[in-house]
Protein backbone atom coordinates (compact mmCIF):
# COMPACT_ATOMS: atom_id res chain seq x y z
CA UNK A 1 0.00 0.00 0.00
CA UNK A 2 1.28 3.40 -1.26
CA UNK A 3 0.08 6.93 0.13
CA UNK A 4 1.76 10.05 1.45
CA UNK A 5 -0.23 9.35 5.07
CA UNK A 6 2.72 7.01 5.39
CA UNK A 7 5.61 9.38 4.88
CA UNK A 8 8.67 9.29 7.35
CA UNK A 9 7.07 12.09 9.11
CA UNK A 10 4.20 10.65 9.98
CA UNK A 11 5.39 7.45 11.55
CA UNK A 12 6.23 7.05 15.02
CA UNK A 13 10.13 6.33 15.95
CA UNK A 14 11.46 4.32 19.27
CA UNK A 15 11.68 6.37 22.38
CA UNK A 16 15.40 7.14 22.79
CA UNK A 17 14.82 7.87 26.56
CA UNK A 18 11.50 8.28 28.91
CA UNK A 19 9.86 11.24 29.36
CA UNK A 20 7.94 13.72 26.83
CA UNK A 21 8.74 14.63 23.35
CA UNK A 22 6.79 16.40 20.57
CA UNK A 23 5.13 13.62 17.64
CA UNK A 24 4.42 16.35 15.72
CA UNK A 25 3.13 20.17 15.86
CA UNK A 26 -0.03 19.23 17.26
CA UNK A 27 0.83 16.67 19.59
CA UNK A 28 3.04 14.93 21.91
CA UNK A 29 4.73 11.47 22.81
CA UNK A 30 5.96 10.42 26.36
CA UNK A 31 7.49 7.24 27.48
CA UNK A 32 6.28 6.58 30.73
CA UNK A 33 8.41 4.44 32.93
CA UNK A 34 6.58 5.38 36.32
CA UNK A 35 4.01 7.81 36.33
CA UNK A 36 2.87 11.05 34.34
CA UNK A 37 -0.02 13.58 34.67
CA UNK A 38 -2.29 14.88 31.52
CA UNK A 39 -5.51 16.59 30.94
CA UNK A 40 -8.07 13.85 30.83
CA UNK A 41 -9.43 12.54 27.68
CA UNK A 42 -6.19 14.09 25.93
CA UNK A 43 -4.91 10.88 25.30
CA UNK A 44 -5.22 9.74 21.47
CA UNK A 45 -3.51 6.39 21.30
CA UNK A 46 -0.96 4.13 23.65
CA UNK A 47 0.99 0.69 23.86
CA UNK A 48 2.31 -1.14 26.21
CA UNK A 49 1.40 -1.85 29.95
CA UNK A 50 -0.41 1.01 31.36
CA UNK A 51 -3.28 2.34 33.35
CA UNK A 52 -4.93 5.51 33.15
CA UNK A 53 -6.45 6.93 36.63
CA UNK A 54 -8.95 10.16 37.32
CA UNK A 55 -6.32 12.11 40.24
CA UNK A 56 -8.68 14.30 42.46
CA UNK A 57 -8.17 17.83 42.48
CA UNK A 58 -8.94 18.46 46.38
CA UNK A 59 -11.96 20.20 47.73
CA UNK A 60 -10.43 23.21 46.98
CA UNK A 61 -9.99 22.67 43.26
CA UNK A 62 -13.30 21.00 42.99
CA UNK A 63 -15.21 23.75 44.29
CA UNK A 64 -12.93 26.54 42.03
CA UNK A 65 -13.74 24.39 38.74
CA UNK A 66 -17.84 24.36 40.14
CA UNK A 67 -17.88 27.86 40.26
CA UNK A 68 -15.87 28.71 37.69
CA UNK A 69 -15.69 26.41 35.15
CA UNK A 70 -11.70 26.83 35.17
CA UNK A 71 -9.57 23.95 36.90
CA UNK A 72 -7.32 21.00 35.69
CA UNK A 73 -9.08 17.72 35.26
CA UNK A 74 -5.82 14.85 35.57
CA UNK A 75 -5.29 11.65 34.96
CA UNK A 76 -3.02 9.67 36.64
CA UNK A 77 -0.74 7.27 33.97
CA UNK A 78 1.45 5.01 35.42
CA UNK A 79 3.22 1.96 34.31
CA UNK A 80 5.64 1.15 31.24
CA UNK A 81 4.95 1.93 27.48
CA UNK A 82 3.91 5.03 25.08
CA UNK A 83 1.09 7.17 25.16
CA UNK A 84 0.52 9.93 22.82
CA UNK A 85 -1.68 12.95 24.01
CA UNK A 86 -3.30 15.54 22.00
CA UNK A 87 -6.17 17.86 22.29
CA UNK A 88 -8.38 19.64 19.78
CA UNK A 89 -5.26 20.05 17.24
CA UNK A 90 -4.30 22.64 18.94
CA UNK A 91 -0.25 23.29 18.55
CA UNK A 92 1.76 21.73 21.08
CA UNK A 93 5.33 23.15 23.11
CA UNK A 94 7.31 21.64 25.90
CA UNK A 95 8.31 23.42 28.96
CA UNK A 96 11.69 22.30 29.79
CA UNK A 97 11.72 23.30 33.87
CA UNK A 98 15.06 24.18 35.76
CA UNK A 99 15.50 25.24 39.57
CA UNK A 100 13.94 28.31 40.42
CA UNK A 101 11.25 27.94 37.62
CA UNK A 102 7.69 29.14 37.69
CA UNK A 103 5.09 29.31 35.52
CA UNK A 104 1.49 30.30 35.72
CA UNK A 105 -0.86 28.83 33.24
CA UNK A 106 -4.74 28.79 32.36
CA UNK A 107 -5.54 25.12 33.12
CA UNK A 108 -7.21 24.73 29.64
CA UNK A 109 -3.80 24.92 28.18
CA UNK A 110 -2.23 22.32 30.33
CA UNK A 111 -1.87 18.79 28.24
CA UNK A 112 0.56 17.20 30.06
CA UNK A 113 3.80 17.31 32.29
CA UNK A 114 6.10 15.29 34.85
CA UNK A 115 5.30 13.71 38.20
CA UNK A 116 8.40 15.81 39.39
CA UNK A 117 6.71 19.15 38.85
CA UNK A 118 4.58 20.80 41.30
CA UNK A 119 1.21 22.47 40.78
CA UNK A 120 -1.68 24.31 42.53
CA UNK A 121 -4.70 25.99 41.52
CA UNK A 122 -4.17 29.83 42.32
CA UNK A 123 -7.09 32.42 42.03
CA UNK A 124 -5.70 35.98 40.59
CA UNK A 125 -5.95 38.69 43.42
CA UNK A 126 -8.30 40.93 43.01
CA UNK A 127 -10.36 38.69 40.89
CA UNK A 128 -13.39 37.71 42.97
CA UNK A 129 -15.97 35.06 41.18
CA UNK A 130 -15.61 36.68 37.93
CA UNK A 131 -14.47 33.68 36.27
CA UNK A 132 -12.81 33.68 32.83
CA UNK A 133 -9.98 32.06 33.22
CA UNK A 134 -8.68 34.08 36.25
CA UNK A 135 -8.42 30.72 38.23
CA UNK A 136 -4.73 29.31 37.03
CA UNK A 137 -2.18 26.66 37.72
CA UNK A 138 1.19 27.35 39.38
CA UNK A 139 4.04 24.96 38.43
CA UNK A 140 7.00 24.41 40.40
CA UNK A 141 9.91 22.39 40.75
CA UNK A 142 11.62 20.87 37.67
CA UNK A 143 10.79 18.58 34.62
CA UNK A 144 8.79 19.27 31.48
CA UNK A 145 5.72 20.36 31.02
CA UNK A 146 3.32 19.84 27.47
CA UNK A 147 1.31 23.48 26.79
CA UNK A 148 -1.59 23.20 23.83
CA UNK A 149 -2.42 26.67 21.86
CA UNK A 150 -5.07 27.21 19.71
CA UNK A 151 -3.08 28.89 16.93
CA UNK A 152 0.35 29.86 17.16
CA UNK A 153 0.73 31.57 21.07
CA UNK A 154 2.29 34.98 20.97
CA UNK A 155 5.09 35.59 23.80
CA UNK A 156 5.35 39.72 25.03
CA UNK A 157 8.47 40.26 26.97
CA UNK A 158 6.90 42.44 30.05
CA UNK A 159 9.27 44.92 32.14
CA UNK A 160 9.05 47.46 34.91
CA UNK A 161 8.94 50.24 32.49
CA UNK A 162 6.33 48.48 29.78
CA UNK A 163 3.47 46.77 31.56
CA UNK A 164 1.47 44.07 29.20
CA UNK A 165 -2.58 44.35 29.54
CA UNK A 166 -4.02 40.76 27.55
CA UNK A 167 -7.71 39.54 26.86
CA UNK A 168 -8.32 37.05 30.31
CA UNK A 169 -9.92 34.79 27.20
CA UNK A 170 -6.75 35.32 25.42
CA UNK A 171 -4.60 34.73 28.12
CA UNK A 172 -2.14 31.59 27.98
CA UNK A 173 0.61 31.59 30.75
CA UNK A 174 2.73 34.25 32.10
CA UNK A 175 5.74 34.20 34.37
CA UNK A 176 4.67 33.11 38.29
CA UNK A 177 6.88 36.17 39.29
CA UNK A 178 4.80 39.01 37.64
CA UNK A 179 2.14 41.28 39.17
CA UNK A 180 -1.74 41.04 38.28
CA UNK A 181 -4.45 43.21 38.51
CA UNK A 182 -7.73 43.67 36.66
CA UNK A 183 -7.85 46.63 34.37
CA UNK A 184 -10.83 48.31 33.50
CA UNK A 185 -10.09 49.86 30.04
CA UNK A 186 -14.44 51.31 29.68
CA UNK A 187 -16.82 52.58 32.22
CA UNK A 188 -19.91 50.92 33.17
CA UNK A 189 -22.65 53.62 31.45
CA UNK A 190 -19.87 52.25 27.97
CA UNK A 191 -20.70 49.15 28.82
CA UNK A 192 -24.46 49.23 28.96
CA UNK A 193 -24.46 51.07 25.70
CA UNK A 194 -22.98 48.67 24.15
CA UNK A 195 -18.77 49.51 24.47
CA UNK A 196 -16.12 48.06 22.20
CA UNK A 197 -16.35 44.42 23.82
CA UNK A 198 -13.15 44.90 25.75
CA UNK A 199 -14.03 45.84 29.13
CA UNK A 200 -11.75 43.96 31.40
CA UNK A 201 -8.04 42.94 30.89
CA UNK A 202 -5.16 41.74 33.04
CA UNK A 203 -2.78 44.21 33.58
CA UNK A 204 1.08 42.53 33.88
CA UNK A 205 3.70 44.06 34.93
CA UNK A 206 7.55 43.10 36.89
CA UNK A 207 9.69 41.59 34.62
CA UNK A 208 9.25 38.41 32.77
CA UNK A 209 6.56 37.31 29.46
CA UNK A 210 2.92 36.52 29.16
CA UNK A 211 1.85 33.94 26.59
CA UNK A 212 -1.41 34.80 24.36
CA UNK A 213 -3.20 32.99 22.00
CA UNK A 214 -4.35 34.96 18.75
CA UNK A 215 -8.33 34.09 19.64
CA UNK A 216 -10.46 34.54 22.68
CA UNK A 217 -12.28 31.81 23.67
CA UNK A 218 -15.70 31.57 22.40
CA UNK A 219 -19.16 29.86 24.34
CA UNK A 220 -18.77 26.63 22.23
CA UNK A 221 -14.92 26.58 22.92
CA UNK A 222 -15.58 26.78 26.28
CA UNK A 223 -18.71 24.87 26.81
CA UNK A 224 -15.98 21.60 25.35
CA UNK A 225 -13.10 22.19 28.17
């Protein structure tokens, strides 16, 4: 049988070492040879001896996702073999974690990562039960980490001098070390007229990056998270 579906690109190649590396743009391939964490129902296809667990997110975390909507849903997968994880063809990036590292992230962006890293869900100061993505993940520690985008992300250095101001629908990651506050860019009578659409942002500022995607999320794109 001859197509271009079976080019050398498309076909999967031994794992060299465990751990996480990218398939392809759009998703990713770890060799598990203990235990991982990934989104649930991220995974696409896997061989070899393992088992796939829901891990709990706390009271806490439970309650934060109720209200919100926002969280990260796990699974547990532990044993030896390949699994492949993916998630809406969105584009995939590892996080390669060193000492000292921390990164805050929107939990619908997290696909997968290392049983060495650390994470808790965080509410943004200031943020009350708006919602919109303003409950995030902290990571900690070191290992890798697997971040989806819809669309190519867009990374905006941020510094003392230049504070960043992002949609909170837009909103990927920033670093765990900035500054957050909401930012009212219209006035209520604005709003009730109508406005431009753009009534709250997240104002950044320290020094470090925020990651954006180039699309808000939509109803129907968040209704499937």
């Amino acid at each position: 049988m001859k197509s271009d579906l079976f080019s050398s690109e498309n076909l999967v190649r031994p794992a060299d070492a465990s751990g996480m590396s990218l398939q392809n743009a759009k998703s990713v391939k770890y060799a598990v040879n203990g235990e991982m964490f990934a989104r649930q129902g991220s995974m696409v296809a896997f061989r070899g001896n393992l088992r796939f667990e829901r891990k709990g997110q706390g009271i806490g975390g439970m309650l934060k996702r109720a209200v919100t909507g926002e969280g990260l849903p796990l699974m547990s997968v532990r044993g030896q073999g390949e699994a492949w994880f993916a998630h809406q063809a969105g584009h995939c990036f590892i996080v390669d974690f060193e000492p000292g590292d921390a990164l805050t992230l929107n939990g619908r962006n997290v696909l997968c990562f290392d049983s060495t890293l650390a994470y808790e869900i965080k509410m943004m100061k200031g943020s009350g039960m708006t919602g919109g993505g303003l409950f995030n993940s902290l990571f900690t520690g070191t290992g890798k980490l697997a971040v989806v985008c819809d669309g190519h992300p867009i990374v905006i250095p941020v510094t003392a001098q230049s504070p960043v101001y992002v949609d909170t629908d837009a909103v990927v990651g920033w670093s765990a070390q900035l500054e957050t506050h909401l930012h009212r860019s219209q006035s209520i009578g604005s709003m009730l007229r109508g406005g431009s659409g753009e009534a709250v942002q997240l104002k950044l500022s320290g020094e470090g990056f925020v990651i954006v995607r180039p699309s808000e999320v939509t109803e129907a794109t968040a209704a499937s998270h």
